[in-house]
C-alpha atoms as a PDB file:
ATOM      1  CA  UNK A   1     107.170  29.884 186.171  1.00  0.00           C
ATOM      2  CA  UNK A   2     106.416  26.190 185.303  1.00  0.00           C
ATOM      3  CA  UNK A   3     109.665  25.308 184.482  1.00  0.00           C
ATOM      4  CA  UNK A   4     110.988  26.539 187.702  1.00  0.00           C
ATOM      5  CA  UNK A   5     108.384  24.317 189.631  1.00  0.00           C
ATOM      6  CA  UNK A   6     109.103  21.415 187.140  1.00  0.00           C
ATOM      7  CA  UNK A   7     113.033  22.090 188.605  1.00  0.00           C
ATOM      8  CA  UNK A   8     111.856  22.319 192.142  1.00  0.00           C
ATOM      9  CA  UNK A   9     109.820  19.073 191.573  1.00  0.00           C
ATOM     10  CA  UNK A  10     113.037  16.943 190.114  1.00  0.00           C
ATOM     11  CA  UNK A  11     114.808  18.103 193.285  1.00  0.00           C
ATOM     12  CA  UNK A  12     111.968  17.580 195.771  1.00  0.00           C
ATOM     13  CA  UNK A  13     108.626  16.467 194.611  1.00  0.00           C
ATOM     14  CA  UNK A  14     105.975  17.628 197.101  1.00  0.00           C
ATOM     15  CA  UNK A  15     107.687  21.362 197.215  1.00  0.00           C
ATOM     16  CA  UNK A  16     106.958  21.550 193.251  1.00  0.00           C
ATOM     17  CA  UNK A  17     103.323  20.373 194.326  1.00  0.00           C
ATOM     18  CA  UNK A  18     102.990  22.189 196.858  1.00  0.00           C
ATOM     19  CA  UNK A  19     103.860  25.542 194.767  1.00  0.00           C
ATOM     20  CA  UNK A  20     101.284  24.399 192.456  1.00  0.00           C
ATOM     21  CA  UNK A  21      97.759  23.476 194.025  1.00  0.00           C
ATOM     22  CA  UNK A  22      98.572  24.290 198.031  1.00  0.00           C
ATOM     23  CA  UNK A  23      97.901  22.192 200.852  1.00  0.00           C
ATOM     24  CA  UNK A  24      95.193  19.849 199.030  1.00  0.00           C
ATOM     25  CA  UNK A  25      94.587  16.102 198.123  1.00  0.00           C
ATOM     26  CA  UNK A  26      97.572  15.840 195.435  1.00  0.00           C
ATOM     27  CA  UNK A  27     100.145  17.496 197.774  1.00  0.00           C
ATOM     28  CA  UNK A  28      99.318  15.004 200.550  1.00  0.00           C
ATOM     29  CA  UNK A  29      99.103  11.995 197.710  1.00  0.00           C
ATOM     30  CA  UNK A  30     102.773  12.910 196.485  1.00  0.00           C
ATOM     31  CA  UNK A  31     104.267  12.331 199.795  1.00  0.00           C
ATOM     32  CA  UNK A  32     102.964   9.014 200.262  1.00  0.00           C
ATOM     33  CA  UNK A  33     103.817   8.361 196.448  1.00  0.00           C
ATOM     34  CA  UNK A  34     107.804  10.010 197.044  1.00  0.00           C
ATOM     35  CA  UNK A  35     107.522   7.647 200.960  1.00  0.00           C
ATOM     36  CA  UNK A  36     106.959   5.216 198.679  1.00  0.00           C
ATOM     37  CA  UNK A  37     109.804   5.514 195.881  1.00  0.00           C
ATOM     38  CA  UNK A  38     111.269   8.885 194.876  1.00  0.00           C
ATOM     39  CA  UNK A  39     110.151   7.778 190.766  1.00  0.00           C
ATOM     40  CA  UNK A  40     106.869   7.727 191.858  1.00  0.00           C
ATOM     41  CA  UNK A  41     106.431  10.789 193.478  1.00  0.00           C
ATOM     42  CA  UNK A  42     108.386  12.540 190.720  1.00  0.00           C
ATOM     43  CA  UNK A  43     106.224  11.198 188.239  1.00  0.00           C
ATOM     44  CA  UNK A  44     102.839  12.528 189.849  1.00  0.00           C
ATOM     45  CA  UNK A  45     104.719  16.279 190.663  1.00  0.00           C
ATOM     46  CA  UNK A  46     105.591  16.824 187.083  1.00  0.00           C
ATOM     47  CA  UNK A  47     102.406  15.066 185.970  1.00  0.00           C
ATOM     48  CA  UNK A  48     100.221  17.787 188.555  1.00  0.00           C
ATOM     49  CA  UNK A  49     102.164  20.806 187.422  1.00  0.00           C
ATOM     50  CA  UNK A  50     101.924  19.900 183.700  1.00  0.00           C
ATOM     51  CA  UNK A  51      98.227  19.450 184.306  1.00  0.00           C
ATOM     52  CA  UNK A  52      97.470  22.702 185.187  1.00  0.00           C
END
């Protein structure tokens, strides 16, 4: 299931979050972070789902 959310992350990082911890803090932090640069936000999805 990870590597499917690690897939949806490359393509769109806050979906891959979102799949992973819901509505929270680090769902609302990766859209600022993929506003700000897509690298960035890709960065903190796969970082998030490899967390957990």
């Amino acid at each position: 299931m990870d590597v499917i959310r690690i897939i949806l992350a490359i393509i769109l990082p806050p979906v891959g979050v979102l799949m992973q911890v819901g509505l929270g803090l680090h769902f609302w932090l990766n859209i600022v972070l993929t506003l700000c640069g897509y690298i960035p936000g890709l960065v903190h999805a796969v970082w998030v789902i490899a967390k957990k």
